[in-house]
Protein backbone atom coordinates (compact mmCIF):
# COMPACT_ATOMS: atom_id res chain seq x y z
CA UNK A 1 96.62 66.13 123.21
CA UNK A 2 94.72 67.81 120.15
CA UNK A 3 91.42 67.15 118.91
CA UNK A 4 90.55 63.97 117.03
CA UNK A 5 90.47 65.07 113.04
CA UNK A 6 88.83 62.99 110.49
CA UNK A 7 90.95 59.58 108.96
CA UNK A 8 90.66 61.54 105.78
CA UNK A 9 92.59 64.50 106.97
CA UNK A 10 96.18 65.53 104.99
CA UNK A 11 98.64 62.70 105.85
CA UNK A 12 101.72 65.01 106.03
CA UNK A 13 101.38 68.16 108.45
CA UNK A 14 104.15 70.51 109.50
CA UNK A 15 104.79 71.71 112.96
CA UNK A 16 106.92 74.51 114.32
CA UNK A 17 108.90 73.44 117.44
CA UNK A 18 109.52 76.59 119.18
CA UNK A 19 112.00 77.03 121.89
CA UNK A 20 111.25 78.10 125.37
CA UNK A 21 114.86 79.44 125.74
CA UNK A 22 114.65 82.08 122.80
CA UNK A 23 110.76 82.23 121.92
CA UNK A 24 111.72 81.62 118.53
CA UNK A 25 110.81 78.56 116.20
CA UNK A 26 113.66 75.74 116.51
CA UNK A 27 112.97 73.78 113.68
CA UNK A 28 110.37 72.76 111.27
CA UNK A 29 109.50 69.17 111.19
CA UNK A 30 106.87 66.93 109.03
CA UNK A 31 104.32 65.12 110.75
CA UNK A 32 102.68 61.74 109.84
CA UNK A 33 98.66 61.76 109.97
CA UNK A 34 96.74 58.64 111.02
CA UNK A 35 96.30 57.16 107.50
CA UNK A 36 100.22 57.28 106.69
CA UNK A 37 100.70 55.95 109.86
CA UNK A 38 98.32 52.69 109.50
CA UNK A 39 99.98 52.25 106.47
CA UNK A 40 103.59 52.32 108.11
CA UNK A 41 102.45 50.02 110.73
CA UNK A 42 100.63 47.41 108.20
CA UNK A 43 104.01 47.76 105.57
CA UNK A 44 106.56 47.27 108.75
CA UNK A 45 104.59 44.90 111.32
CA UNK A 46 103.36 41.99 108.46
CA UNK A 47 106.37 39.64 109.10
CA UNK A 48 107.48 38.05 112.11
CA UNK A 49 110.33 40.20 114.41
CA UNK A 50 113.53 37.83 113.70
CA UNK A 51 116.18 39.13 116.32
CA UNK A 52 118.00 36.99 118.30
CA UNK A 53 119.39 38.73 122.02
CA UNK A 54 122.75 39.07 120.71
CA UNK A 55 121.63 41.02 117.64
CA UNK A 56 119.63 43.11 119.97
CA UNK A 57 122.70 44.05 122.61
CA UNK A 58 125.02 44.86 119.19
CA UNK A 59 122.32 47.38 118.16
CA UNK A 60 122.21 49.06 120.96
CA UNK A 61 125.73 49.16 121.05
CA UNK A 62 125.88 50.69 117.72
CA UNK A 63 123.10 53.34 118.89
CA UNK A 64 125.34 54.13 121.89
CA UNK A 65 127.81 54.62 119.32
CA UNK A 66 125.94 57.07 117.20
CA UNK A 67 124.34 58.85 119.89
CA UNK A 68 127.58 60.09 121.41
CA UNK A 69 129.01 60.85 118.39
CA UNK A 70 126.06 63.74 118.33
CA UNK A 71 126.11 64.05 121.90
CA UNK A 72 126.93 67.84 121.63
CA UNK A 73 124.24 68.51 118.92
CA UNK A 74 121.93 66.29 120.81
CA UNK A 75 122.40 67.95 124.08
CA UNK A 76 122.07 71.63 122.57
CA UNK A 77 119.06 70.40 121.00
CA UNK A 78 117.70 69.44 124.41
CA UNK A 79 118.51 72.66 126.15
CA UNK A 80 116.62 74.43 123.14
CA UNK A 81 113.22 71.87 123.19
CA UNK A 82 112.78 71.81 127.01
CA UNK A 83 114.55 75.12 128.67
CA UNK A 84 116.62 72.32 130.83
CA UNK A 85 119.68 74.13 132.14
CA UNK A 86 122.82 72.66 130.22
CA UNK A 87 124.43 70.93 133.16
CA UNK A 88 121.13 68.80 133.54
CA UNK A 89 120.57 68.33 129.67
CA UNK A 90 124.32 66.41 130.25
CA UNK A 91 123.69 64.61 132.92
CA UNK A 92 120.43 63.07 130.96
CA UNK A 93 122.42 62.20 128.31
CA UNK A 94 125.32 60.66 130.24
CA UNK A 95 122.58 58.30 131.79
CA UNK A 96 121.31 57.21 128.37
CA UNK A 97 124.93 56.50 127.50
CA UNK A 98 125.52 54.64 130.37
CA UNK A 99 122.11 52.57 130.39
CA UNK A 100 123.09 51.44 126.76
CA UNK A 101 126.20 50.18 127.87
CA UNK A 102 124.87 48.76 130.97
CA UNK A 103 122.10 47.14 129.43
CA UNK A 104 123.19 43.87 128.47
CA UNK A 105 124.41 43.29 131.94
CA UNK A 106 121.36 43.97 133.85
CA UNK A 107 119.57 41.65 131.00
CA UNK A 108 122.04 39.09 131.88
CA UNK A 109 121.52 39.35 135.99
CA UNK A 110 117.36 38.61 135.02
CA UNK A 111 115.73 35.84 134.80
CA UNK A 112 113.44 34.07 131.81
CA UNK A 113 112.07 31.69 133.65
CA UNK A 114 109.10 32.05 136.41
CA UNK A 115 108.26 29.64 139.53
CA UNK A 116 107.00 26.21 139.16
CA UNK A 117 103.76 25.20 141.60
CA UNK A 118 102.85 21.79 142.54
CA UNK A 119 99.30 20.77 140.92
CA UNK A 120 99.38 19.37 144.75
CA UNK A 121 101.56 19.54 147.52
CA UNK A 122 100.10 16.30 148.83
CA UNK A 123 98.96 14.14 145.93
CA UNK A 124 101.18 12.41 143.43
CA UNK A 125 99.93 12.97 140.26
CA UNK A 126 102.98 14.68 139.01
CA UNK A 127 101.51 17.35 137.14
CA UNK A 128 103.34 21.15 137.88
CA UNK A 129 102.17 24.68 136.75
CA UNK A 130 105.07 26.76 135.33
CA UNK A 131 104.72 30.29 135.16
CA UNK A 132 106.93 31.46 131.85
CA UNK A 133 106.59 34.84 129.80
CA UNK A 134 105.94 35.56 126.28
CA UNK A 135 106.03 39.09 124.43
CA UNK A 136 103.83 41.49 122.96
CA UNK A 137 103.67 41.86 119.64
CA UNK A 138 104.73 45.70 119.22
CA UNK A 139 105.01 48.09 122.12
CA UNK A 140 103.50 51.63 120.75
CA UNK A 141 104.86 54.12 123.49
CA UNK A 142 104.21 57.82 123.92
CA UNK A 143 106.79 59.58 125.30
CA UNK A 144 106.35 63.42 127.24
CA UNK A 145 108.85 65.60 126.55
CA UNK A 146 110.48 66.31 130.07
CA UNK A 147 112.16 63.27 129.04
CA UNK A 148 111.76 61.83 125.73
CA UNK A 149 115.08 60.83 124.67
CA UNK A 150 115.64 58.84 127.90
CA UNK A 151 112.57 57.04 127.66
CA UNK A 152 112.59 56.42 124.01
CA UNK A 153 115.35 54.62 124.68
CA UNK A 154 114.37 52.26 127.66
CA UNK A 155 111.14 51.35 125.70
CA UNK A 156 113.22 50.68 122.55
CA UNK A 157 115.69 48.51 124.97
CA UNK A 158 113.07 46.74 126.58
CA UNK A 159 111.07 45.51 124.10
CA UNK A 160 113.38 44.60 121.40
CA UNK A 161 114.78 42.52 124.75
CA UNK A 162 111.85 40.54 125.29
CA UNK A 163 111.21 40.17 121.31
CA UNK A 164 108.78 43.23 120.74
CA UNK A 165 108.37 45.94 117.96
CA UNK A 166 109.31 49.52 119.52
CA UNK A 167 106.75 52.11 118.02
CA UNK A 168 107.72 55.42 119.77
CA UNK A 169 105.99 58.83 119.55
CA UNK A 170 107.86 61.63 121.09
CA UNK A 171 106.31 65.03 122.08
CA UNK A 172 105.78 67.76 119.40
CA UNK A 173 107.60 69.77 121.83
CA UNK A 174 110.74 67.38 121.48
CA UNK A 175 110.14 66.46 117.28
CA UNK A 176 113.89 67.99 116.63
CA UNK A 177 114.92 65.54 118.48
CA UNK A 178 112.58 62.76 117.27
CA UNK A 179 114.02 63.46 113.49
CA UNK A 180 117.90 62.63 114.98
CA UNK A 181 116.70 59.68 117.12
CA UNK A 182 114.79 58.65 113.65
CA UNK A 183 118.25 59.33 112.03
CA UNK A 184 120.30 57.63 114.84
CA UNK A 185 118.44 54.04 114.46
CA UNK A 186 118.62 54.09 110.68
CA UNK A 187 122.10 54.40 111.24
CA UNK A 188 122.48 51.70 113.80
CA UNK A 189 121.59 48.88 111.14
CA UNK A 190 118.35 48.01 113.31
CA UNK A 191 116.25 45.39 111.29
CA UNK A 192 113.63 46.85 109.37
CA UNK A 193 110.85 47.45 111.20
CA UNK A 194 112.16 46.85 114.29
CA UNK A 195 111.41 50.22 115.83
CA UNK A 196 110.11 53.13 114.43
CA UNK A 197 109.82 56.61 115.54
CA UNK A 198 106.93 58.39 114.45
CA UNK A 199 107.06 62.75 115.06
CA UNK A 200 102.77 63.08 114.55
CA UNK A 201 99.62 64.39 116.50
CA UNK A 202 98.75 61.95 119.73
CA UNK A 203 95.71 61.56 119.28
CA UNK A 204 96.45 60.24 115.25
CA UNK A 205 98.95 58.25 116.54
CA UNK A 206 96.98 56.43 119.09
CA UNK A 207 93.87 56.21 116.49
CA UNK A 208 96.02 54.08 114.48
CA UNK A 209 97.87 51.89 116.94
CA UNK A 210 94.28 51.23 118.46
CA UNK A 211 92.58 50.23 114.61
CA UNK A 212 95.66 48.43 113.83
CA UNK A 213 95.92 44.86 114.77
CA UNK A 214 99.22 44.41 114.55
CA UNK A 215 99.79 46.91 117.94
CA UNK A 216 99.15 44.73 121.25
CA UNK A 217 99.88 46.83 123.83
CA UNK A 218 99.73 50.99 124.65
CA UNK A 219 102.11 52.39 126.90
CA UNK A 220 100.94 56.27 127.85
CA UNK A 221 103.82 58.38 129.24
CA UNK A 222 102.15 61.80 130.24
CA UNK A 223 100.11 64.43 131.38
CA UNK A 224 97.27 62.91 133.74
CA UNK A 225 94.63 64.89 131.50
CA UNK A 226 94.07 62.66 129.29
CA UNK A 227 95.36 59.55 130.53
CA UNK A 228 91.56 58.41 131.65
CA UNK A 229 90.94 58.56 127.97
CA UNK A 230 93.79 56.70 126.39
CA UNK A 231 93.02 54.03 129.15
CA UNK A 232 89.62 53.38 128.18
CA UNK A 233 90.21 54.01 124.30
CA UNK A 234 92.73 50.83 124.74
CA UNK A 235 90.70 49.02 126.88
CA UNK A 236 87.94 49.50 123.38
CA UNK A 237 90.07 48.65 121.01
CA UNK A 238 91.06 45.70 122.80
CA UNK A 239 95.08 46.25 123.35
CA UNK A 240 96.80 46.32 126.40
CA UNK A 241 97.54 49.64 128.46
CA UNK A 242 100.21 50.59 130.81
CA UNK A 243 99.77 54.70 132.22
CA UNK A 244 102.16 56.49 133.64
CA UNK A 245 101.07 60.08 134.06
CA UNK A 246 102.50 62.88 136.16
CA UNK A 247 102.99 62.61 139.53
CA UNK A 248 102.14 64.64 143.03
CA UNK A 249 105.35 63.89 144.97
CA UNK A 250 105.14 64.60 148.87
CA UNK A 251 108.01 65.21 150.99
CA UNK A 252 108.37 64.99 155.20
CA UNK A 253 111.01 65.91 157.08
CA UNK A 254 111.39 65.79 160.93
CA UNK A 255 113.31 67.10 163.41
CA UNK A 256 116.19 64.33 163.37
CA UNK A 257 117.60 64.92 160.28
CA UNK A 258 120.21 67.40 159.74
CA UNK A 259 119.18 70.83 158.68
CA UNK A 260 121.70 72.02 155.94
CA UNK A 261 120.92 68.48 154.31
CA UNK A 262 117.35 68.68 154.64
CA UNK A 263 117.55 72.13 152.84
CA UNK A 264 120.01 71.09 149.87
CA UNK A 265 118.05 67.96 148.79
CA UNK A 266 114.55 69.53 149.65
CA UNK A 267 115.81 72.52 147.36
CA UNK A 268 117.27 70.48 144.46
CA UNK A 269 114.02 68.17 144.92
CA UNK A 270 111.76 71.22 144.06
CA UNK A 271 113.94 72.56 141.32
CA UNK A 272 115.86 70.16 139.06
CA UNK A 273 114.85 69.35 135.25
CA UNK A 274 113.08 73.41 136.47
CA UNK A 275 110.57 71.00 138.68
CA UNK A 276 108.34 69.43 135.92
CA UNK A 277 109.49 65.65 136.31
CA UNK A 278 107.01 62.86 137.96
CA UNK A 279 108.76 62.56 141.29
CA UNK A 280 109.56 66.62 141.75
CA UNK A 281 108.64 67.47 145.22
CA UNK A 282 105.08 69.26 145.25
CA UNK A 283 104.58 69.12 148.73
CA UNK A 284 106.54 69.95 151.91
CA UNK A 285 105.51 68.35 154.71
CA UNK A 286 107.89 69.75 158.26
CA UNK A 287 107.55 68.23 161.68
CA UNK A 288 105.84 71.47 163.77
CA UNK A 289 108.93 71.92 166.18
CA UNK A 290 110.96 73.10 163.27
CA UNK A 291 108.57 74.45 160.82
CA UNK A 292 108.98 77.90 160.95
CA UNK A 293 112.97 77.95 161.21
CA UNK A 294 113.34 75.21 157.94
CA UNK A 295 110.73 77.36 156.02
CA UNK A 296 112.71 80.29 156.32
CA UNK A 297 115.89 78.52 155.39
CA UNK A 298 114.10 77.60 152.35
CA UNK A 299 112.80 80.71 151.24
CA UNK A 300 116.86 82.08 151.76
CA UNK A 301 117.37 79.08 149.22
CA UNK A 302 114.71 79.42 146.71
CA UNK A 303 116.05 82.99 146.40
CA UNK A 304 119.59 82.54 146.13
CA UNK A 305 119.03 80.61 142.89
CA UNK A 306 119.87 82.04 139.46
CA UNK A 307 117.18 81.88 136.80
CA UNK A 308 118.18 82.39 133.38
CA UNK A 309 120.04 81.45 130.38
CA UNK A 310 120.36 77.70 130.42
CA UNK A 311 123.00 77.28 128.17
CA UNK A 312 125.12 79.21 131.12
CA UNK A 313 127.05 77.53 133.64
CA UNK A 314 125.66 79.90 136.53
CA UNK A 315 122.06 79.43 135.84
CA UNK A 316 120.28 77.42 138.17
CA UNK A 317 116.90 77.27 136.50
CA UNK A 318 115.56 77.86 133.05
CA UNK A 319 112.30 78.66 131.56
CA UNK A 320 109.12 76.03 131.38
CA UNK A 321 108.00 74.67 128.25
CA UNK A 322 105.88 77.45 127.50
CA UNK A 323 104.53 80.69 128.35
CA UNK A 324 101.65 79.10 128.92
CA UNK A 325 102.71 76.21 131.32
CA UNK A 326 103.80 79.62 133.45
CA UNK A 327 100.53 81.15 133.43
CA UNK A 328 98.50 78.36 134.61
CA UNK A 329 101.13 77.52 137.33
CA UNK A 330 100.88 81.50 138.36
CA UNK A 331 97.21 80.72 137.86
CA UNK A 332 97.62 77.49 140.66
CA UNK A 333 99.62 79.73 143.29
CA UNK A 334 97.51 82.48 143.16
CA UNK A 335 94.92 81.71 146.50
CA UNK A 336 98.14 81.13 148.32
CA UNK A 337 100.63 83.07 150.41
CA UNK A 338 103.62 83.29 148.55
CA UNK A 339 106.66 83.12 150.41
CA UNK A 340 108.48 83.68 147.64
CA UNK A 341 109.45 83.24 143.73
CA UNK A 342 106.57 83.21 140.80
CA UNK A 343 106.52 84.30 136.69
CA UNK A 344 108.70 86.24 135.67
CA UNK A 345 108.80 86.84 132.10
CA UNK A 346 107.64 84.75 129.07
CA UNK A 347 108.38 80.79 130.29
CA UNK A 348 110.87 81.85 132.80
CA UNK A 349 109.56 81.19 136.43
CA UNK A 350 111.55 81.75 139.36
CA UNK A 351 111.16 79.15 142.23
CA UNK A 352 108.38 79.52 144.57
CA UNK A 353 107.19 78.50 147.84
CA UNK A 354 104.08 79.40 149.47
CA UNK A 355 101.78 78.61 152.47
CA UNK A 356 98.31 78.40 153.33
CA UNK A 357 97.21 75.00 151.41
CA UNK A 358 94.64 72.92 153.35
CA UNK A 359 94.38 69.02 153.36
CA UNK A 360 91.49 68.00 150.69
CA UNK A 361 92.46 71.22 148.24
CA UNK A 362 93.13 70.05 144.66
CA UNK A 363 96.21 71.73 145.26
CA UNK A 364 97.83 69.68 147.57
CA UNK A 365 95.84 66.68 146.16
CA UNK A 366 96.66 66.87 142.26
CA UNK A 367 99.78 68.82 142.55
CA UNK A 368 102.37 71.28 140.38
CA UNK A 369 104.48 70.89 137.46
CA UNK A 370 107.58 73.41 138.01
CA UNK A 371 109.69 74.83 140.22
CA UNK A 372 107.05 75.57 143.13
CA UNK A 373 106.52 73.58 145.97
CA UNK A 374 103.61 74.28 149.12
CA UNK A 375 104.92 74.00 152.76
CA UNK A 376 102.66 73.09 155.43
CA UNK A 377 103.65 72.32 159.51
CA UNK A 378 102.71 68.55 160.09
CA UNK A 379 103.62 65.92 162.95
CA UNK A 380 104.25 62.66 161.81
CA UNK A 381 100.95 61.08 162.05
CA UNK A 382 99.63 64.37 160.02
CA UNK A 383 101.95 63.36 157.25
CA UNK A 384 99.87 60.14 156.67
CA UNK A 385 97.13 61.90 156.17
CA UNK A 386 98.32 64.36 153.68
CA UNK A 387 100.22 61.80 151.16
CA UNK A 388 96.91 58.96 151.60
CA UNK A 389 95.06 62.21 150.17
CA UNK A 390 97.10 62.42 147.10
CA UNK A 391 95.01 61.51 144.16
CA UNK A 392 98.34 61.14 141.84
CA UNK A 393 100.93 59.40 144.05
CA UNK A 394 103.97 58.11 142.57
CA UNK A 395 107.16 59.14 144.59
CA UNK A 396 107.19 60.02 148.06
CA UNK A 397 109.97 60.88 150.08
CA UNK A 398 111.00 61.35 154.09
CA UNK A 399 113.67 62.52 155.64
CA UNK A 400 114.19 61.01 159.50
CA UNK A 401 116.49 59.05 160.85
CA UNK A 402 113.88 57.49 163.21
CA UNK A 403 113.25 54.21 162.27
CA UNK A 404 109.51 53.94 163.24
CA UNK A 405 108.80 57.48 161.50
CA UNK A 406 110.36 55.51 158.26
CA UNK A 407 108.28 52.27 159.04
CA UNK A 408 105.13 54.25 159.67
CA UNK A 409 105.54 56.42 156.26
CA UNK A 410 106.33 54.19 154.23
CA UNK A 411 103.46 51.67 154.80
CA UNK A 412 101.25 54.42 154.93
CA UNK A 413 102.02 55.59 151.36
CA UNK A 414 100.27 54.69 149.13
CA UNK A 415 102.96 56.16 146.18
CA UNK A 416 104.75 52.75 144.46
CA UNK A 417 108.03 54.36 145.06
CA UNK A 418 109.58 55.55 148.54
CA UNK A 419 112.59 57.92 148.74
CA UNK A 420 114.31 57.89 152.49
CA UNK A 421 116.46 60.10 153.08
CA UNK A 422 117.39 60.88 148.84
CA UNK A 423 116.86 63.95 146.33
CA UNK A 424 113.63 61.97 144.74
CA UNK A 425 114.30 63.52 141.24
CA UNK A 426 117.61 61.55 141.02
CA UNK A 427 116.46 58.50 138.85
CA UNK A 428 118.05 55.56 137.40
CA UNK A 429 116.85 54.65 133.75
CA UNK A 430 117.00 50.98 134.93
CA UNK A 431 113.76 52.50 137.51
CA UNK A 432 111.40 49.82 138.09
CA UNK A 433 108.91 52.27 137.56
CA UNK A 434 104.94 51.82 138.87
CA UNK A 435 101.94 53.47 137.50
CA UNK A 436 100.00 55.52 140.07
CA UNK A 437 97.45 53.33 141.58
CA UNK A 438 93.99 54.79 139.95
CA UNK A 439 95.83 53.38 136.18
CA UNK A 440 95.71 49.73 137.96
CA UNK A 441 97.89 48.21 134.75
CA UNK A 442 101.17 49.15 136.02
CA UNK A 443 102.64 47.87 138.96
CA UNK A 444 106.00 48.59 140.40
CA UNK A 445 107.92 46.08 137.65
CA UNK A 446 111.30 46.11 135.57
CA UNK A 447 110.36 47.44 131.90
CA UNK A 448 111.43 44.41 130.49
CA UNK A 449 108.70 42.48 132.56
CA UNK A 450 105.38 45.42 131.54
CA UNK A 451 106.31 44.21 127.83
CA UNK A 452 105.75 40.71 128.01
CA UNK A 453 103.01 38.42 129.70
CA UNK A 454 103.00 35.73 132.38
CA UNK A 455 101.23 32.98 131.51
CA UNK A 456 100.53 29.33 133.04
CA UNK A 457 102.15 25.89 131.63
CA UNK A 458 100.16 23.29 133.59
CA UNK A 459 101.46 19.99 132.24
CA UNK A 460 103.19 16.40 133.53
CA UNK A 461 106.44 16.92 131.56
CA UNK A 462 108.57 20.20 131.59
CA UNK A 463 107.63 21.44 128.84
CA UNK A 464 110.45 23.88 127.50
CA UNK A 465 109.04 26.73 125.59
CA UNK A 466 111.68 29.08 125.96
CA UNK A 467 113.55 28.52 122.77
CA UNK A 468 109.94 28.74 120.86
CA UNK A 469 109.11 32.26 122.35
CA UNK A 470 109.46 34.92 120.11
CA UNK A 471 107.07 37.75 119.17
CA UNK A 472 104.91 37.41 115.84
């Protein structure tokens, strides 16, 4: 996130989006500073949202429309931003496809109305608390770029659902693809102001959703750095604040489950989207009677991948985001043994493995972000210990097919999501996703339930609000 500049600061920037696959710059985009962005939100956000549901489901219909009508552009686009090979760039947009065309039926299958509680189970006074739901005002969501398209579209979704503005900032790294998403709602006939999609600085978007008070709630999608800050810059400006930062995903595997499966979805775990998603597998965790024979497997498996061009069909991996991102993940490995992999040239990192991590090390407690995983001999009750050390957990995963070893890991996780016997970086966008538990704001929940609030009816009649509850 850059440095805070001054309100007074130029109101249009420039910014060069350069790809990780050729080194060279992508595009040229314009940027909105904080002023022209207060002035967006005050212009857009003054009248009330009128959209009924059905309105809501033909948009997004419309937007699934548009968005595979540029699914080729959009998907080169994403190859170029990120360094994603090409077969997972299509598979990420095939999801968004089918999550807008999906959407209205998983709306459908929810429910708008909560429990109803007896004032008193054993008096008669008749009176009833009804829990029911209202919206935020706008949702202002920033979005990382590992998987901004995907996510700009469930928090759009979501929050027109439940009656909410969608204000979405994607990553600088991903701004080509913020102008056609801009491009792609204009063309959908959304309402105006509706959503917007603003391609600026973080930290002068987030100065203006926090002065404006039109924005209710913040919903940070990124790197852990500076999560701690957005949290307690909401929690100042009074709004709302969901955070969903990276995570530090732990894997065990035991003896009972088959090898060649073990070493296909541990592989793919490490690697896909070139390892930098929240739930990629940081840590390998192997029951001690096998340790040394599934390592080696592994290493044979890390090695037979291709890294390379990701635009061809035989490439396995491509490069990080940056040069950079590959130096300071070289820079992570380096008091390790390496087993294999590590930088090659530029962003392009081949996948690594090493040994030698101890329990408590930042290493094993914050975790990676690419295609490198640590692999570490552990008996089950070991395995407890390593994942309850975890400062960021939010996916872990085991591999057993002994019930009690499932039982035993799972309540001993503390991570809000639990993979048994699954490739954890295989993710539905319907995910009812759950902020790591230092945020405390986001608990495991459906997206359409973080973007509106519970709230108590205690009355003698039933009162039916439901009708009355739109955003303002």
């Amino acid at each position: 996130m850059p440095k805070k500049r001054p309100a007074s600061a130029a109101s249009s920037l420039t910014h060069e989006v350069v790809s990780p696959v050729s080194g060279r710059v992508l595009s040229r985009v314009s940027l909105s500073g904080r002023d022209a962005i207060m002035s967006q939100l005050a212009s857009v956000l003054e009248n009330r949202l009128e959209m009924e549901t059905e309105d809501v489901f033909a948009c997004l219909g419309r937007l699934r429309e548009e968005i595979h009508s540029r699914s080729a552009v959009i998907s080169k686009v994403m190859m170029m931003e990120t360094g994603f090979i090409v077969r997972d760039c299509r598979d990420t947009l095939d999801g968004a496809l089918e999550f807008l065309a999906d959407f209205e039926q998983h709306c459908r299958e929810l429910s708008d109305v909560g429990p109803v509680i007896p004032h008193s189970y054993s008096g008669q006074n008749g009176r009833n608390m009804r829990i029911r739901f209202r919206p935020v005002r706008s949702v202002a969501a920033v979005v990382p770029q590992n998987a901004s398209l995907g996510l700009a579209l469930i928090v759009i979704a979501s929050a027109l659902r439940v009656g909410a503005r969608a204000i979405v900032r994607p990553s600088l790294q991903c701004a080509t693809s913020g102008e056609i998403l801009s491009e792609i709602v204009q063309a959908s006939g959304f309402p105006a102001g509706s959503v917007l999609v603003v391609n600026s600085l973080a930290s002068d978007f987030l100065n203006a959703c926090y002065a404006s008070p039109r924005v209710q709630l913040i919903h940070y999608i990124g790197s852990n750095r500076y999560g701690a800050d957005v949290l307690k810059d909401s929690f100042l400006a009074g709004k709302t604040c969901l955070i969903d930062g990276q995570g530090n995903g732990l894997l065990y595997v035991d003896a009972s489950f088959p090898r060649e499966e073990a070493i296909r979805l541990i592989t793919t775990g490490v690697t896909r989207f070139n390892g930098e998603t929240c739930t990629s597998v940081n840590g390998i965790l192997v029951e001690r009677s096998i340790y040394k024979s599934l390592r080696d497997d592994l290493v044979s498996a890390f090695r037979a991948l291709r890294v390379g061009d990701p635009s061809e069909a035989s490439t396995d991996l491509g490069p990080l985001f940056s040069p950079g991102q590959a130096d300071a993940l070289e820079n992570a490995l380096s008091r390790t043994r390496r087993l294999c992999g590590g930088r090659e040239e530029g962003a392009y990192f081949s996948p690594a493995l090493v040994e030698g991590v101890q329990l408590g090390q930042r290493l094993a407690s914050d975790g990676l972000y690419g295609p490198a995983a640590w692999i570490q001999p552990a008996d089950a009750s070991e395995a407890i210990d390593w994942v309850q050390a975890n400062t960021f957990p939010l996916s872990d995963t085991i591999l057993s097919h002994r019930p009690s070893s499932i039982r035993d890991f799972a309540m001993g996780s503390p991570a809000p999501r639990i993979c048994v016997d699954e490739d954890p970086t295989l993710e539905s966008m319907f995910e009812p996703w759950g902020g790591y538990p230092p945020s405390g704001m986001n608990p495991v929940s459906l997206w359409i339930e973080k973007y509106r609030q519970p709230f108590q009816i205690d009355a003698t009649k039933d009162v039916d609000l439901l009708p009355l509850l739109k955003a303002g």
